[in-house]
PDB file of N, CA and C in Angstrom:
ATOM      1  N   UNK A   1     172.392  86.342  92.844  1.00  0.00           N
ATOM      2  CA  UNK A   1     171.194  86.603  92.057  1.00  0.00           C
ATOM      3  C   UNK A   1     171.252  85.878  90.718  1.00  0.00           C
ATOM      4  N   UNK A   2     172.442  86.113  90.067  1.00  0.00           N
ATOM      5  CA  UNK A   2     172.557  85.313  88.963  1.00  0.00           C
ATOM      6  C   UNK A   2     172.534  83.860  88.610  1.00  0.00           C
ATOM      7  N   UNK A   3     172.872  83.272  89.833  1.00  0.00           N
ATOM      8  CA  UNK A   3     172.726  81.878  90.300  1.00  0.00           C
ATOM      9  C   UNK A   3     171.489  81.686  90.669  1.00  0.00           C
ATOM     10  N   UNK A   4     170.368  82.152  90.890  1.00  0.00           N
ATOM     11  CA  UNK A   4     169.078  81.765  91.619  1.00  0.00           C
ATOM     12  C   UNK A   4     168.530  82.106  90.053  1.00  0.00           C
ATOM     13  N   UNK A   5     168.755  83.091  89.488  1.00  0.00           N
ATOM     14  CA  UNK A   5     168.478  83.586  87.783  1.00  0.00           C
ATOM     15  C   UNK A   5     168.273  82.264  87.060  1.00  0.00           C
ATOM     16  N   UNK A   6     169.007  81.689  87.219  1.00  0.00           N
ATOM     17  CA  UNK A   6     169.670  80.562  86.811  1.00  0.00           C
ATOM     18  C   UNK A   6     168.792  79.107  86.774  1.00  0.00           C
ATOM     19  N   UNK A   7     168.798  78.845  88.258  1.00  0.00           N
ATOM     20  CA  UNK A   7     168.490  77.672  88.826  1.00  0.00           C
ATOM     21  C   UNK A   7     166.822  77.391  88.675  1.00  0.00           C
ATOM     22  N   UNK A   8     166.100  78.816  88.391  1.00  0.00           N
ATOM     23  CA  UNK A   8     164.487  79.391  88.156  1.00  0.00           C
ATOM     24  C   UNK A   8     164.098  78.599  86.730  1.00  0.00           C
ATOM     25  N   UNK A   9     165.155  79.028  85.576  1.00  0.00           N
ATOM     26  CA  UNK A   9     164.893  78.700  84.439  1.00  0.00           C
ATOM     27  C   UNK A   9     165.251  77.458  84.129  1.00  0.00           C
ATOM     28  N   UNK A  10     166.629  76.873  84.655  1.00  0.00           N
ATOM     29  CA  UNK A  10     165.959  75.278  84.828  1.00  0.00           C
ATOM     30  C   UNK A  10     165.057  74.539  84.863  1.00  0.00           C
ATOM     31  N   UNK A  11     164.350  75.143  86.397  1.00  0.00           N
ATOM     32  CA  UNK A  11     163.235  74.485  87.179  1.00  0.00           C
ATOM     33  C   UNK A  11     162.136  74.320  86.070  1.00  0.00           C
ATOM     34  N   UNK A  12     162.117  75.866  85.683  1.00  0.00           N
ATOM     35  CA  UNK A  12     161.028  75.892  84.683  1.00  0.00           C
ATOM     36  C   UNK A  12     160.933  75.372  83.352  1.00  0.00           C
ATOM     37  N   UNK A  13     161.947  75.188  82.621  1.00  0.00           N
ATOM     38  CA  UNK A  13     162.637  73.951  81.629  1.00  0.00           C
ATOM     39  C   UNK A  13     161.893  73.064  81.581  1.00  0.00           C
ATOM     40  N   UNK A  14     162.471  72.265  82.662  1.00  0.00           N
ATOM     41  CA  UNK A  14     162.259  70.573  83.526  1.00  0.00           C
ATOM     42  C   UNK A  14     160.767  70.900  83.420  1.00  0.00           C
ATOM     43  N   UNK A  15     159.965  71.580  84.220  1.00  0.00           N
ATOM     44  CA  UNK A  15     158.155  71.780  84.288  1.00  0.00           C
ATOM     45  C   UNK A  15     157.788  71.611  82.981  1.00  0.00           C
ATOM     46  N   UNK A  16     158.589  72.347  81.880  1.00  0.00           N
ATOM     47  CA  UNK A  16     157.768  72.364  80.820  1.00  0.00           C
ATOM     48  C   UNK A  16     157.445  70.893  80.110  1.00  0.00           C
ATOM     49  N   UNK A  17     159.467  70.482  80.323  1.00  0.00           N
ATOM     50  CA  UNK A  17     159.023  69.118  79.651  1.00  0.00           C
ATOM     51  C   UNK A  17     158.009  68.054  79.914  1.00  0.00           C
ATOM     52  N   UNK A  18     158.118  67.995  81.576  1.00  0.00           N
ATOM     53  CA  UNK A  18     157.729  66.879  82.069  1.00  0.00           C
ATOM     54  C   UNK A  18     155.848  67.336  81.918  1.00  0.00           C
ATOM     55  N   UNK A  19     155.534  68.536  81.271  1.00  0.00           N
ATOM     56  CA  UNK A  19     153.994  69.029  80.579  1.00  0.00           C
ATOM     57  C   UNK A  19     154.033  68.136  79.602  1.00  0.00           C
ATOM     58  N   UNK A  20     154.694  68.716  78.932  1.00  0.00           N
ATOM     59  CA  UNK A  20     154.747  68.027  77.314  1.00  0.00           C
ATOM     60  C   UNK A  20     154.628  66.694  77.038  1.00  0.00           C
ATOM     61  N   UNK A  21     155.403  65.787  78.133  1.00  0.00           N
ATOM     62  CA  UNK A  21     155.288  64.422  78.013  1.00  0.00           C
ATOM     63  C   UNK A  21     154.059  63.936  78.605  1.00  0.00           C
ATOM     64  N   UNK A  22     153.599  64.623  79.746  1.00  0.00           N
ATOM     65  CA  UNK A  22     152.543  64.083  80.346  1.00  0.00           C
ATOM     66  C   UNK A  22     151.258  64.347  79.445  1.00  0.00           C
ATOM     67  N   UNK A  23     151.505  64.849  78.685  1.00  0.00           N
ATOM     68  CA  UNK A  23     149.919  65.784  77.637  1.00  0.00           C
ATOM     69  C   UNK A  23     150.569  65.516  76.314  1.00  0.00           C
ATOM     70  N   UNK A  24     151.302  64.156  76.022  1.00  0.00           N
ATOM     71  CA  UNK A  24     151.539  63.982  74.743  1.00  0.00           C
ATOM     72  C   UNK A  24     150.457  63.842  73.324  1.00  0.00           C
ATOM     73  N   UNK A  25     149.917  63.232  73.922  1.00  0.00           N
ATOM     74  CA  UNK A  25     148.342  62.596  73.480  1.00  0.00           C
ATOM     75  C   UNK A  25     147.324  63.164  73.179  1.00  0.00           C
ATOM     76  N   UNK A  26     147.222  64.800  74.094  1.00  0.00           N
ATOM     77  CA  UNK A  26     146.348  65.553  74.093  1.00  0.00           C
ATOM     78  C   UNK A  26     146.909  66.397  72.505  1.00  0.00           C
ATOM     79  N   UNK A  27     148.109  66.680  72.831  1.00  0.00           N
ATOM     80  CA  UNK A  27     148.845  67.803  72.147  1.00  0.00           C
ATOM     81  C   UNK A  27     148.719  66.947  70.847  1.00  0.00           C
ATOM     82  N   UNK A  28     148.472  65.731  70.350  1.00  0.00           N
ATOM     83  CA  UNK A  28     149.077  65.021  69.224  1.00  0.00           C
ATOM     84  C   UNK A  28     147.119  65.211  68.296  1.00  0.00           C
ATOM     85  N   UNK A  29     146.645  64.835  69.553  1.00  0.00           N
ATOM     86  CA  UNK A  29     145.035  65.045  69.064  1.00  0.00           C
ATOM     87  C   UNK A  29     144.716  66.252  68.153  1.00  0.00           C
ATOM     88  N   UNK A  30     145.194  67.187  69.256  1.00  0.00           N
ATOM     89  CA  UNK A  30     144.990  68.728  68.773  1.00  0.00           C
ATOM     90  C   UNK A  30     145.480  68.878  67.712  1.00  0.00           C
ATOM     91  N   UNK A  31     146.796  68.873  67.388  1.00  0.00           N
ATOM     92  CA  UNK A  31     147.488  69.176  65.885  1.00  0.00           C
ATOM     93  C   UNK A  31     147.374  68.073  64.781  1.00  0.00           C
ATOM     94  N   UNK A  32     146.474  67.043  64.961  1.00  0.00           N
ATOM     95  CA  UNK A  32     145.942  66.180  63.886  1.00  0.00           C
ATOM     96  C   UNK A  32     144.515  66.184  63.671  1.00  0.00           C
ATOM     97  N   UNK A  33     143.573  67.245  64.610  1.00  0.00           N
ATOM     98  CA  UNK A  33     142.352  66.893  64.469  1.00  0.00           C
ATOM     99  C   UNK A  33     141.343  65.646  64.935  1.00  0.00           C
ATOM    100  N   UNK A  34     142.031  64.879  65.464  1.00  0.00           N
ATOM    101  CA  UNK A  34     141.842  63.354  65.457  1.00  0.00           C
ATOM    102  C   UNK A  34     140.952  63.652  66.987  1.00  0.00           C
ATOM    103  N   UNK A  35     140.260  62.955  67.225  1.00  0.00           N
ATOM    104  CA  UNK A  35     139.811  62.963  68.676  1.00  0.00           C
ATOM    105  C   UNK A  35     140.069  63.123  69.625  1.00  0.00           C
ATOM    106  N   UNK A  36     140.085  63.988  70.727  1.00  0.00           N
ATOM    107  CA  UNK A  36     140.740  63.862  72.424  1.00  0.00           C
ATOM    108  C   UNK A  36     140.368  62.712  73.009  1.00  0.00           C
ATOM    109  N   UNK A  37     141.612  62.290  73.928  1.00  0.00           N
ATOM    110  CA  UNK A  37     141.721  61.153  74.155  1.00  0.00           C
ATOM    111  C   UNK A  37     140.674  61.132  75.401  1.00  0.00           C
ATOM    112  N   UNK A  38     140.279  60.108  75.829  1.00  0.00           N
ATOM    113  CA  UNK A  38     139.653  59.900  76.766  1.00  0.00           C
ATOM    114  C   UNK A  38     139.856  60.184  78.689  1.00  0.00           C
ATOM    115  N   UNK A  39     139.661  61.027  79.139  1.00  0.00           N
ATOM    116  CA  UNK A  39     139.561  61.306  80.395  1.00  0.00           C
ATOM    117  C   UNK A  39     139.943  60.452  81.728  1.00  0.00           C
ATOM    118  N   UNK A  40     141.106  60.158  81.967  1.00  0.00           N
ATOM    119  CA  UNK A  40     141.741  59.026  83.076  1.00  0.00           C
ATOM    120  C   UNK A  40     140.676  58.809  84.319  1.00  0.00           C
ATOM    121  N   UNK A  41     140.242  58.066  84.578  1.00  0.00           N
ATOM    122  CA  UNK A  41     139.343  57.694  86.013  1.00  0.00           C
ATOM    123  C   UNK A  41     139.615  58.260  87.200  1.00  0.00           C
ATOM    124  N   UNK A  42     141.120  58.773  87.402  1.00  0.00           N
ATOM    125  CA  UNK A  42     141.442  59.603  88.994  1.00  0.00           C
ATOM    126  C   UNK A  42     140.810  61.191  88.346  1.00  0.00           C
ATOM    127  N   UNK A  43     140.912  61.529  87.489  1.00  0.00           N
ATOM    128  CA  UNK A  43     140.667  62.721  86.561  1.00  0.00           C
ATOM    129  C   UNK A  43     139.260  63.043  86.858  1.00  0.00           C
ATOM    130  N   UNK A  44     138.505  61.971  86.809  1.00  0.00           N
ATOM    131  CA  UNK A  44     136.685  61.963  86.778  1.00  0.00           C
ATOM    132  C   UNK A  44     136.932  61.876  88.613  1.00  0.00           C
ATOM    133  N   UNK A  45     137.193  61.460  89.376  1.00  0.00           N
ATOM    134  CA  UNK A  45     136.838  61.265  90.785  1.00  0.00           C
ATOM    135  C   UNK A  45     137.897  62.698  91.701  1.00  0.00           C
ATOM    136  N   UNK A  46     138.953  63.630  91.125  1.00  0.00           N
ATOM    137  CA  UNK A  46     139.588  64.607  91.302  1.00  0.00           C
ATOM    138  C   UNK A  46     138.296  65.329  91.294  1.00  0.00           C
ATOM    139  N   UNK A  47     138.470  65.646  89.841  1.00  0.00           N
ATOM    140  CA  UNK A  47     137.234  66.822  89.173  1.00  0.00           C
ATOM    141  C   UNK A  47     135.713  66.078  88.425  1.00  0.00           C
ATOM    142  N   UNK A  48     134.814  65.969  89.304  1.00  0.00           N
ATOM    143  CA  UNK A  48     134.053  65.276  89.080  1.00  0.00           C
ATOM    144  C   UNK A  48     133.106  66.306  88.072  1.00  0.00           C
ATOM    145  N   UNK A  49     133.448  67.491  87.488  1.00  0.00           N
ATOM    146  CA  UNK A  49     133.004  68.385  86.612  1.00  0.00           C
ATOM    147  C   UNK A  49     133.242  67.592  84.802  1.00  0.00           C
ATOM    148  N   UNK A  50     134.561  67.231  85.291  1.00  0.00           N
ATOM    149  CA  UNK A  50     135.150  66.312  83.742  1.00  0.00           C
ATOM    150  C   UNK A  50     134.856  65.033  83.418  1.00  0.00           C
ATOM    151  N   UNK A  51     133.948  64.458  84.437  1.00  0.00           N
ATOM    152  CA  UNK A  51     133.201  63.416  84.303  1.00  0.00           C
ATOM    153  C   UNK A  51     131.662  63.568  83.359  1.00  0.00           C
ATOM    154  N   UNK A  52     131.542  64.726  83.577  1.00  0.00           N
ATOM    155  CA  UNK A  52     130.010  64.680  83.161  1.00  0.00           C
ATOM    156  C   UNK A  52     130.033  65.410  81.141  1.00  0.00           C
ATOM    157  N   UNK A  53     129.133  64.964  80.610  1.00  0.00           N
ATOM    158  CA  UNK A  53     129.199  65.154  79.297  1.00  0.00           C
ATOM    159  C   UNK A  53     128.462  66.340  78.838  1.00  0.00           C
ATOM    160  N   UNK A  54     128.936  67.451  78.512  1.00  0.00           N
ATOM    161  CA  UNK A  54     128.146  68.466  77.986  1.00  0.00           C
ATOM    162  C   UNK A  54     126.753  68.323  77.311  1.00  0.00           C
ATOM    163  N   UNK A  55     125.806  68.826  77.709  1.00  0.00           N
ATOM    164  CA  UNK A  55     124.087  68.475  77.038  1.00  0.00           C
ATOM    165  C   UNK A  55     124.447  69.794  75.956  1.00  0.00           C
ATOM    166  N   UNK A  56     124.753  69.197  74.940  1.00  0.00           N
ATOM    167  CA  UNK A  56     124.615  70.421  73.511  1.00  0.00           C
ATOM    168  C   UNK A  56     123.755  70.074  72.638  1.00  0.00           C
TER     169      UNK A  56
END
């Protein structure tokens, strides 16, 4: 048990980082105010919801 205890919080470690790096850009936007970065093209054809521009 203590070994699987173990091997969980690794896993979940590793997940976090490989968040962090992948959403560097986002995260750098956010805590400078500066603009969100622009929306990747597989991103718009995945979720074709994040393609479209809010009518405000």
């Amino acid at each position: 048990m203590k070994n699987t205890l173990s091997t969980l919080i690794k896993c979940a470690v590793v997940v976090c980082g490989v968040l962090l790096i992948i959403h560097r850009r986002v995260i750098a936007a956010c805590l400078t105010g500066s603009p969100m970065p622009e929306v990747p093209e597989w991103h718009k054809k995945c979720f074709p919801c994040l393609g479209k521009k809010d009518a405000e």
